[in-house]
N, C-alpha and C. Protein backbone atom coordinates (compact mmCIF):
# COMPACT_ATOMS: atom_id res chain seq x y z
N UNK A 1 0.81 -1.21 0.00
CA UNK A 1 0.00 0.00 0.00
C UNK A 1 0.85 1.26 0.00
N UNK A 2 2.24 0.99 0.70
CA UNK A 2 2.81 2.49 0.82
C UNK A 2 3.17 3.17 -0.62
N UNK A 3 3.48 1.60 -1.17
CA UNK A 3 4.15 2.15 -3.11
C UNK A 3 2.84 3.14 -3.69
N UNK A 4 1.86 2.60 -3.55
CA UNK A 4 0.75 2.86 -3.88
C UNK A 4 0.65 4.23 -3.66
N UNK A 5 0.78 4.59 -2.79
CA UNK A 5 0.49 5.94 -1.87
C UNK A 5 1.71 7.32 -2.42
N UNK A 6 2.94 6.41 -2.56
CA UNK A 6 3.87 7.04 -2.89
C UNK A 6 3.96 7.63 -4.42
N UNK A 7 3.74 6.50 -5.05
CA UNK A 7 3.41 6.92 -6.92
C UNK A 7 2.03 7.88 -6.86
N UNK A 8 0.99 7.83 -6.11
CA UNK A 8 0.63 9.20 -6.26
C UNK A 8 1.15 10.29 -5.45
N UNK A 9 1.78 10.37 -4.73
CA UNK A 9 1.83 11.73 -4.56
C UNK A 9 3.15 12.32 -5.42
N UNK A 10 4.12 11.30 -6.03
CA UNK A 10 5.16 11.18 -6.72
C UNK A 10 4.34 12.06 -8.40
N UNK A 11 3.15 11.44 -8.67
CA UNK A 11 2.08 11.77 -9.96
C UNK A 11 1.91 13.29 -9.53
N UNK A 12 1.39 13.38 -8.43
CA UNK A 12 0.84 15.25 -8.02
C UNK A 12 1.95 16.02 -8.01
N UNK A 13 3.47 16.13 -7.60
CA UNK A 13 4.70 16.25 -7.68
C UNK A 13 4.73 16.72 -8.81
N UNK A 14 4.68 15.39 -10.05
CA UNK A 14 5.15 15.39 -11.16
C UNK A 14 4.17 16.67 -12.00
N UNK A 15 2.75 16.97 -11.25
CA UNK A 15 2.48 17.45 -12.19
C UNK A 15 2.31 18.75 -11.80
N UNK A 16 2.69 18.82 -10.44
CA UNK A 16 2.80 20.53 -10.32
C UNK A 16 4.27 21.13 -10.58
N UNK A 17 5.27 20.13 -11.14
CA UNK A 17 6.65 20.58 -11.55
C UNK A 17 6.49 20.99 -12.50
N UNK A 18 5.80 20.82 -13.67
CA UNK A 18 5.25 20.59 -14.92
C UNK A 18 5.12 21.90 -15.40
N UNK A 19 3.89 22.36 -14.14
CA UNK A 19 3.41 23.53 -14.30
C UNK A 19 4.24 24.72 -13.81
N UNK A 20 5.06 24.45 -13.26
CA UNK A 20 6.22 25.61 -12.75
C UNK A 20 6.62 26.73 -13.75
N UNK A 21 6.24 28.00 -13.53
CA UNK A 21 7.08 28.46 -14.61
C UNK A 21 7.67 29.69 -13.25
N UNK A 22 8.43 30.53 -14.43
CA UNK A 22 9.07 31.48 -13.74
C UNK A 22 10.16 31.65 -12.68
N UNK A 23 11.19 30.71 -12.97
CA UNK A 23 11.98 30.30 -12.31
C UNK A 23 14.06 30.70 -12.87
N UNK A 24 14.50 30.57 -12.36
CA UNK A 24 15.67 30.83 -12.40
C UNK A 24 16.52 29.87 -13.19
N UNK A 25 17.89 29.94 -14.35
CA UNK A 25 17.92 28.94 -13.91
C UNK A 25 18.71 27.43 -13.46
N UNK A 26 19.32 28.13 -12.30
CA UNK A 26 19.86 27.39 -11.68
C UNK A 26 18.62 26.47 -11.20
N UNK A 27 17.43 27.07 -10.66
CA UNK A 27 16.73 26.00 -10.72
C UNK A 27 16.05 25.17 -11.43
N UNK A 28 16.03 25.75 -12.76
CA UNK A 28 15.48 24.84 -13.52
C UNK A 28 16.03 23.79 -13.88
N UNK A 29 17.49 23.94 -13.84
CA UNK A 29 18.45 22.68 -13.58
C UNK A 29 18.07 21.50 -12.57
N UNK A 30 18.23 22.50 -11.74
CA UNK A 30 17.43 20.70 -10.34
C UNK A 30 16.76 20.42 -10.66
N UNK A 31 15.06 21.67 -11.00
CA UNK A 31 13.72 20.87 -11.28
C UNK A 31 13.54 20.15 -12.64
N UNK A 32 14.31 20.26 -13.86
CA UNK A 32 14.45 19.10 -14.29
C UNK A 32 15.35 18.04 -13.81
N UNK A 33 16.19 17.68 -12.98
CA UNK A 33 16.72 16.51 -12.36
C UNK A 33 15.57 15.99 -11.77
N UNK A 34 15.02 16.71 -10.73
CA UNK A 34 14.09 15.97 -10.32
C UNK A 34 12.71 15.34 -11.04
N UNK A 35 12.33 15.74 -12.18
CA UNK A 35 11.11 16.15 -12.43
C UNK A 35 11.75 14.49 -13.60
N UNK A 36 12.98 13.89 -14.23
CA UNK A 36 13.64 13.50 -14.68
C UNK A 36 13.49 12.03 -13.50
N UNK A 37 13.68 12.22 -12.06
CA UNK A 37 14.10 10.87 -11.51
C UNK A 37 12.50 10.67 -11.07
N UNK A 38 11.25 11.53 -11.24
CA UNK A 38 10.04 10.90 -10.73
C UNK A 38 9.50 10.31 -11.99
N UNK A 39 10.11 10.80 -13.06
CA UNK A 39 9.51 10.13 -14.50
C UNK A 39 9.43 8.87 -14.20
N UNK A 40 10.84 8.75 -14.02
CA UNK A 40 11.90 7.02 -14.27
C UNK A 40 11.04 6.02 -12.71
N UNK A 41 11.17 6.93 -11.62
CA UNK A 41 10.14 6.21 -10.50
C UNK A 41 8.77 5.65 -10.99
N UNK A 42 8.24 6.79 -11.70
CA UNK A 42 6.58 6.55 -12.10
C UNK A 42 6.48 5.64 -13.02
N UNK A 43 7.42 5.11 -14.04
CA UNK A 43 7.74 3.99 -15.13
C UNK A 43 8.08 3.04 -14.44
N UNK A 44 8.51 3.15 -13.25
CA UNK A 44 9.43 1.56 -13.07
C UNK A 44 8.09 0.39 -12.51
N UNK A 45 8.02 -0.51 -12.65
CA UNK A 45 6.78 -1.57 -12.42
C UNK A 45 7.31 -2.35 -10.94
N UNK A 46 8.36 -2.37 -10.43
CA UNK A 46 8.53 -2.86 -9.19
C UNK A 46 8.23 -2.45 -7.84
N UNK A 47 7.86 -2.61 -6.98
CA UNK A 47 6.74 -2.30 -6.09
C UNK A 47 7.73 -1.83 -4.83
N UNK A 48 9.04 -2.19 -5.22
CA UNK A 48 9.96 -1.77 -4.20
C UNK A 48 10.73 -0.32 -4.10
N UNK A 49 10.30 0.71 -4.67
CA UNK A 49 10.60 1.57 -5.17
C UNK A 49 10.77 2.98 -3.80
N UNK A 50 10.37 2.84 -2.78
CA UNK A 50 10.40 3.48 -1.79
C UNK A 50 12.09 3.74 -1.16
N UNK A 51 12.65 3.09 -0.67
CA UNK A 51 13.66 3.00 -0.25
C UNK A 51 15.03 3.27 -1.02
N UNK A 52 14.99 3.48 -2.09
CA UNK A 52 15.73 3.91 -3.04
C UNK A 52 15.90 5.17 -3.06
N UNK A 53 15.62 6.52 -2.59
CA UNK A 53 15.37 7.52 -3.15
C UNK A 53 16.17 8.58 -2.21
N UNK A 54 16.92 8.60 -1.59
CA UNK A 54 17.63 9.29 -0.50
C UNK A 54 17.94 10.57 -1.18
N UNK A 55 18.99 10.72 -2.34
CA UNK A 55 18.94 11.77 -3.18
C UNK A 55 18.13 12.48 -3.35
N UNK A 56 16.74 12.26 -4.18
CA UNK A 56 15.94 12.82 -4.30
C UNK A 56 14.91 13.37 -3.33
N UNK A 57 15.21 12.79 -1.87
CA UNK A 57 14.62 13.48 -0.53
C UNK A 57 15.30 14.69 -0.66
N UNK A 58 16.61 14.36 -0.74
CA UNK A 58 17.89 15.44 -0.36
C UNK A 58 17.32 16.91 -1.28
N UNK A 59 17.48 16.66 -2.43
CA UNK A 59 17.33 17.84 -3.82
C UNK A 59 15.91 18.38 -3.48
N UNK A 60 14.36 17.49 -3.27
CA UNK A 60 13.68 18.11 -2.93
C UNK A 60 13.52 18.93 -1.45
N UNK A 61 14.17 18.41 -0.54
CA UNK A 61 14.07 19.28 0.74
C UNK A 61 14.98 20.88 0.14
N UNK A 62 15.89 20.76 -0.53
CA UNK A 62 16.86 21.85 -0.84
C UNK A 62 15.66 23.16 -1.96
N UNK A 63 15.32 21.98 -2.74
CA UNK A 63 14.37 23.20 -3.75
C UNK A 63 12.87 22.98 -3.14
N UNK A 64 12.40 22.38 -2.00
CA UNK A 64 11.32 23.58 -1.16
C UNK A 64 11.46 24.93 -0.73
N UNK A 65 12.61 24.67 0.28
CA UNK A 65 13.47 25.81 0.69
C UNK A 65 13.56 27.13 0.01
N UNK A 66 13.20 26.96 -1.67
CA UNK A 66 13.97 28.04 -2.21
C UNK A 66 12.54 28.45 -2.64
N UNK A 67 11.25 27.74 -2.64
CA UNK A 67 10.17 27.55 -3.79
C UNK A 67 9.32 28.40 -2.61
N UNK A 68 9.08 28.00 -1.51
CA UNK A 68 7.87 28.50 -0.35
C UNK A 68 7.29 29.54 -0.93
N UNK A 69 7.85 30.46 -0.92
CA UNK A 69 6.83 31.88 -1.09
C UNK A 69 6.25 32.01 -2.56
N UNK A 70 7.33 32.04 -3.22
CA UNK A 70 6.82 32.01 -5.12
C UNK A 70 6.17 30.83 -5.30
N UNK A 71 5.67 29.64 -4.96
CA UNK A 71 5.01 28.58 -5.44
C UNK A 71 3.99 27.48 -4.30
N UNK A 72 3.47 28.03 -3.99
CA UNK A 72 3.08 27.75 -2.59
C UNK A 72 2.47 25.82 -3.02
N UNK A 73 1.28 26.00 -3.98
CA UNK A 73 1.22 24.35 -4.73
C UNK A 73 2.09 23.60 -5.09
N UNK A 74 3.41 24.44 -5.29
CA UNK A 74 4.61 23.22 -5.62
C UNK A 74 4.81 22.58 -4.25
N UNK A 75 4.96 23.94 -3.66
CA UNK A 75 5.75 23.61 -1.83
C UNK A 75 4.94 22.73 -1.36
N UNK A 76 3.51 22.23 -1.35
CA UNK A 76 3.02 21.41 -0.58
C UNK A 76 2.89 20.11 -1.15
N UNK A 77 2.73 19.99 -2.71
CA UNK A 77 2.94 18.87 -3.09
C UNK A 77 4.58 18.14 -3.08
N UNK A 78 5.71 18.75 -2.40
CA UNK A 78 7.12 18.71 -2.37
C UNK A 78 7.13 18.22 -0.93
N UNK A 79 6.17 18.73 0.41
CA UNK A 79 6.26 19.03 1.50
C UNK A 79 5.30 17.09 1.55
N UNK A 80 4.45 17.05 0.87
CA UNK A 80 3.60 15.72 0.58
C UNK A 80 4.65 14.79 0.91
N UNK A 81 5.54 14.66 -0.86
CA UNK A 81 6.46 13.67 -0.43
C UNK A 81 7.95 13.43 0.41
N UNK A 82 8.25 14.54 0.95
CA UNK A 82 8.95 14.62 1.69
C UNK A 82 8.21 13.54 3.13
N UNK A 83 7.32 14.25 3.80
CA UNK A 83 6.68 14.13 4.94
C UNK A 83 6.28 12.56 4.83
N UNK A 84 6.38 11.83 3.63
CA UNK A 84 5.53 10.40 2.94
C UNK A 84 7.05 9.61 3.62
N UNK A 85 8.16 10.31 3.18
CA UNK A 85 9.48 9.86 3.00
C UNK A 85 10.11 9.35 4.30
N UNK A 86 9.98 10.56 5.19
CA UNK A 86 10.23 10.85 6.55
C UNK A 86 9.37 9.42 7.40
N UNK A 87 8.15 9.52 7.69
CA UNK A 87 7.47 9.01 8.21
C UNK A 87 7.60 7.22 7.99
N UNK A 88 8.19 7.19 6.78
CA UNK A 88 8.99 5.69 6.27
C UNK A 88 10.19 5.67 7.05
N UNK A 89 10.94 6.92 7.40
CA UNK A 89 12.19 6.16 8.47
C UNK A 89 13.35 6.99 6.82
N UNK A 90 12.95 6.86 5.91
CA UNK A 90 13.94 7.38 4.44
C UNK A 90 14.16 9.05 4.97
C-alpha cells in the first residue's frame, strides 16, 4: 500500500513541476533533475521503489526551501512527499 500511496503523490509532484514556470535557472536545472528521476520512479513496475530515493529526498528538501513563497502548490505537493518519505524512516 505504501508504493501505492507514494506513486501518487510522486504523480501530483510530477504534475505541479510541470506547471512551474518562472523560475531561475539554476533552478530549472534541479527541477528538471528531479522532475527526470520521478519520471523514471513513475515507469518503473517494481513495487519496491520506496527505499531507493535518498537523493531525491535530499534535492527536494533543498528546492522547497527556495520555492515557499513564489510557489506555494509546488511547496506542498514537495512538502507531501517529503513528509511520505520521513514518516517511512527514508
Amino acid at each position: 500500500m505504501p508504493e501505492k500511496e507514494f506513486k501518487g503523490l510522486l504523480q501530483k509532484l510530477n504534475s505541479e513541476l510541470k506547471n512551474t514556470k518562472n523560475i531561475d535557472k539554476s533552478s530549472a536545472e534541479v527541477l528538471n533533475q528531479i522532475k527526470s528521476e520521478i519520471e523514471t520512479l513513475l515507469d518503473e513496475r517494481n513495487d519496491k521503489i520506496i527505499g531507493r530515493h535518498t537523493n531525491l529526498l535530499e534535492r527536494l528538501k533543498t528546492f522547497k526551501e527556495n520555492f515557499e513563497t513564489l510557489h506555494p502548490e509546488l511547496t506542498s505537493a514537495i512538502n507531501n512527499v517529503v513528509n511520505f518519505l520521513n514518516n517511512l524512516g527514508i
